[in-house]
N, C-alpha and C. Protein backbone atom coordinates (compact mmCIF):
# COMPACT_ATOMS: atom_id res chain seq x y z
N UNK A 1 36.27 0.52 38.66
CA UNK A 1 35.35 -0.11 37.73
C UNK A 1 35.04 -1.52 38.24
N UNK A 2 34.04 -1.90 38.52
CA UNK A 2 33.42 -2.93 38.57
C UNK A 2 33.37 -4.23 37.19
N UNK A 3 32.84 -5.05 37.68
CA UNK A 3 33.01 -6.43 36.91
C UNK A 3 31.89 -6.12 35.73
N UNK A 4 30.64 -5.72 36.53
CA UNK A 4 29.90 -6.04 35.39
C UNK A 4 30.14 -4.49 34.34
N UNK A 5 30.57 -3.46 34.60
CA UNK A 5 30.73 -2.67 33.99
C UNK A 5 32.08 -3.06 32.86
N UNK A 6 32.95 -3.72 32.87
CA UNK A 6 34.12 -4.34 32.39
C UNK A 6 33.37 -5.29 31.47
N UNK A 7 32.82 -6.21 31.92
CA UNK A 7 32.03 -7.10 31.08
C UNK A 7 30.94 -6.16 30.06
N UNK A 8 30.35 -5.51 29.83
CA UNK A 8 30.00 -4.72 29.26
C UNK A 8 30.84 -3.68 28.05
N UNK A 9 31.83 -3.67 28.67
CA UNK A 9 32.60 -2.93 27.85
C UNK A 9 33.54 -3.74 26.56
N UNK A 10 33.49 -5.25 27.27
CA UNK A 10 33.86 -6.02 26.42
C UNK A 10 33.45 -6.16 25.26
N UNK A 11 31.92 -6.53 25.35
CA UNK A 11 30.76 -6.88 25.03
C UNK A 11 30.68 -5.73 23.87
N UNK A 12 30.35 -4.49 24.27
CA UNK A 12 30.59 -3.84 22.89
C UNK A 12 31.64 -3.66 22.15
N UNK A 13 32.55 -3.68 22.47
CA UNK A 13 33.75 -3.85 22.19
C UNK A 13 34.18 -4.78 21.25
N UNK A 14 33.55 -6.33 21.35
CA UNK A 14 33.12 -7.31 20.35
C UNK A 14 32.07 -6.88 19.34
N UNK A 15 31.31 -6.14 19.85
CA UNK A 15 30.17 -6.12 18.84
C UNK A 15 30.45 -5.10 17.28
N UNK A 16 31.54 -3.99 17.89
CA UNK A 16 31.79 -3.06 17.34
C UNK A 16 32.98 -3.54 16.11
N UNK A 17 33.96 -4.81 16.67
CA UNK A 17 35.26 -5.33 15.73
C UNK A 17 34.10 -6.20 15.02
N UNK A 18 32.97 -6.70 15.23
CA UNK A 18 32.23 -7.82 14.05
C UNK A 18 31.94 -6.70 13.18
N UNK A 19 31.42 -5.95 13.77
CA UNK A 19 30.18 -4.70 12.62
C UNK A 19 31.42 -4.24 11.67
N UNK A 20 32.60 -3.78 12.21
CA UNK A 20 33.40 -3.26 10.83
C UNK A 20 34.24 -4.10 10.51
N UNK A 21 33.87 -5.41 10.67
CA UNK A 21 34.47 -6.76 10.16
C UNK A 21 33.82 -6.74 9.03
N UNK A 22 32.40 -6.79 9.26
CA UNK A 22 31.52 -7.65 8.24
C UNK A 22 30.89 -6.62 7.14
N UNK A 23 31.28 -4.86 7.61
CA UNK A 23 31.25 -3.89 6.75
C UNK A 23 32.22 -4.48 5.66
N UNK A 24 33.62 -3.87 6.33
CA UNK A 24 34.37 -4.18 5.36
C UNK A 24 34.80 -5.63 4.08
N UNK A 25 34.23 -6.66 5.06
CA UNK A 25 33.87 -7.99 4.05
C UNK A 25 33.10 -7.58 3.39
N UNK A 26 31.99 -6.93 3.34
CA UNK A 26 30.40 -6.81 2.20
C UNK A 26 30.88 -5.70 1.36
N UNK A 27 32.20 -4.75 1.40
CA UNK A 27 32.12 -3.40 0.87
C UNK A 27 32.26 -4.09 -0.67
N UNK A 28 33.47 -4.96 -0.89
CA UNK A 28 33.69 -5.48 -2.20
C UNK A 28 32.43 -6.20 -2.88
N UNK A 29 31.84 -6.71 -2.06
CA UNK A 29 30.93 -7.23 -3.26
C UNK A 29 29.82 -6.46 -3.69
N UNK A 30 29.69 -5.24 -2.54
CA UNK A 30 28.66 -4.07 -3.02
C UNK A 30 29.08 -3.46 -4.13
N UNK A 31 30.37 -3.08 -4.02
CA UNK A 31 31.24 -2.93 -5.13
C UNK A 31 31.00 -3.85 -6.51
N UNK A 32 31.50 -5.06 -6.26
CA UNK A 32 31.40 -5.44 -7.53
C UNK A 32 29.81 -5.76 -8.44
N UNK A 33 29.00 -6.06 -7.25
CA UNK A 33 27.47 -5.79 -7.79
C UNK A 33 27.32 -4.48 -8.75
N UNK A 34 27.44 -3.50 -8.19
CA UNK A 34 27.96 -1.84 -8.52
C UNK A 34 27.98 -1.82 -9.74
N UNK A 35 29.26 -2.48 -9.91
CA UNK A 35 29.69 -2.20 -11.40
C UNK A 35 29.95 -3.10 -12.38
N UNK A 36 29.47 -4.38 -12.10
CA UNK A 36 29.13 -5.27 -13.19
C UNK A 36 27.42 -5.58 -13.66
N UNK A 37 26.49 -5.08 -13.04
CA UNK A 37 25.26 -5.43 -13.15
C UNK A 37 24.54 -4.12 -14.27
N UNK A 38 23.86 -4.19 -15.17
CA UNK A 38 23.32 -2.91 -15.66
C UNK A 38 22.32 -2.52 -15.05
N UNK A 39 22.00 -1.48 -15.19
CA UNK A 39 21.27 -0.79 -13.80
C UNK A 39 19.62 -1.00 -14.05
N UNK A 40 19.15 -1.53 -13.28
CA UNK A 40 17.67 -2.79 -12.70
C UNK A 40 17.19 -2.81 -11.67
N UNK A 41 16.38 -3.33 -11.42
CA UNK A 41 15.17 -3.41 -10.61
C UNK A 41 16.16 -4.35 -9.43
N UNK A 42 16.34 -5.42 -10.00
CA UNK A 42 17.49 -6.89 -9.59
C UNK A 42 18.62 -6.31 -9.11
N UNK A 43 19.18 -5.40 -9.95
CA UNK A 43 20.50 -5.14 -9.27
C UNK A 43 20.06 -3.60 -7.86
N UNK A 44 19.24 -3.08 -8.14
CA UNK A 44 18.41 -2.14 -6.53
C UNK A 44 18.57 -3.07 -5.51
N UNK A 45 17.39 -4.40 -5.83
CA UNK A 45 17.19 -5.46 -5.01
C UNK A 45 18.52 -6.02 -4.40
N UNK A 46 19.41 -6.08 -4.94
CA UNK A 46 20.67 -6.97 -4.61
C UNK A 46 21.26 -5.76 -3.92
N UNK A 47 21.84 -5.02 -4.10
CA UNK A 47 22.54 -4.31 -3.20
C UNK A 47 21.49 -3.78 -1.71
N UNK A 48 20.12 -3.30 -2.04
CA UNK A 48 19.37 -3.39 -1.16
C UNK A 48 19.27 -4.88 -0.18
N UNK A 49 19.82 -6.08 -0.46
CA UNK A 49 19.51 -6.83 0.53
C UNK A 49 21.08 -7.62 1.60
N UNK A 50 22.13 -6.78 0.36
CA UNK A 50 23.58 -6.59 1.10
C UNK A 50 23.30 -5.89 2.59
N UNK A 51 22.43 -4.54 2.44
CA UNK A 51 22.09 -3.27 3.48
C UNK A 51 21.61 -4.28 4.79
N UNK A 52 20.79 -5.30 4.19
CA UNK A 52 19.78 -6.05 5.07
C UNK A 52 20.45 -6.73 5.52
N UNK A 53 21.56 -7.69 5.26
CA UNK A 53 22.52 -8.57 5.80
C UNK A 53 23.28 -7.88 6.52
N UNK A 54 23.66 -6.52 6.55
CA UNK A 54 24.55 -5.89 7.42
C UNK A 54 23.39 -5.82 8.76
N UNK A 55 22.51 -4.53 8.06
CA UNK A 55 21.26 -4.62 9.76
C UNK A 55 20.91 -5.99 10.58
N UNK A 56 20.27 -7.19 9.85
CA UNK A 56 20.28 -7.77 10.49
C UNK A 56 21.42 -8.70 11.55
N UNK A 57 22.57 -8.82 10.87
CA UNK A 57 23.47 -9.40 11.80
C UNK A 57 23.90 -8.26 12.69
N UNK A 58 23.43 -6.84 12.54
CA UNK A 58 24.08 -6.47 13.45
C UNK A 58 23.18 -6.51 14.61
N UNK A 59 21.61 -6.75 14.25
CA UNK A 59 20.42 -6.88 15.14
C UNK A 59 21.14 -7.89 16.34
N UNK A 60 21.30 -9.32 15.20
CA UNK A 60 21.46 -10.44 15.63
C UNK A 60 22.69 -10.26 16.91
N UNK A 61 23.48 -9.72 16.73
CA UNK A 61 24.59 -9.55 17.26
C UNK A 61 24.37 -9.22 19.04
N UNK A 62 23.34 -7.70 18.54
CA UNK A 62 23.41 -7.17 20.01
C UNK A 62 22.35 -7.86 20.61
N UNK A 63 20.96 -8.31 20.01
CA UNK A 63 20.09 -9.44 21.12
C UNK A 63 20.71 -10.59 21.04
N UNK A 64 21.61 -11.41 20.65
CA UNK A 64 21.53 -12.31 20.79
C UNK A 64 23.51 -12.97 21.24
N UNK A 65 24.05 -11.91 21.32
CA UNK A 65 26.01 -12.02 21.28
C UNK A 65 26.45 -12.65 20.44
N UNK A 66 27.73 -12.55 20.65
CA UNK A 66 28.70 -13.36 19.92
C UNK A 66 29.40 -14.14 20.55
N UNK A 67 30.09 -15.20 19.89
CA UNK A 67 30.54 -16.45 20.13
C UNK A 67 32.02 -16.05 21.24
């Protein structure tokens, strides 16, 4: 195996411990949105933009890396 193939493997490798990092951080508050909100337009919207905070950082993640 080569360097840049190693470096690569890292690379997702990071990308993959953020994504079910930041799953599992957002699961509770999807959760608690869930089941404290009565069911609304607002509370669609809110858990619909939890979905969006997951996609986009994970966008963010692979064009742009991690720290």
């Amino acid at each position: 195996m080569n360097i840049e193939e190693e470096a690569k493997r890292h690379t997702q490798a990071k990308q993959v411990e953020f994504y079910d990092k930041l799953v599992t951080l957002l699961i509770p508050a999807q959760r608690h949105i869930a089941s404290s909100l009565y069911e609304s337009r607002m509370k669609d919207r809110s858990l619909e933009r939890l979905e969006d905070v997951i996609l986009m950082a994970r966008r963010a993640a692979e064009q742009t890396g991690l720290k």
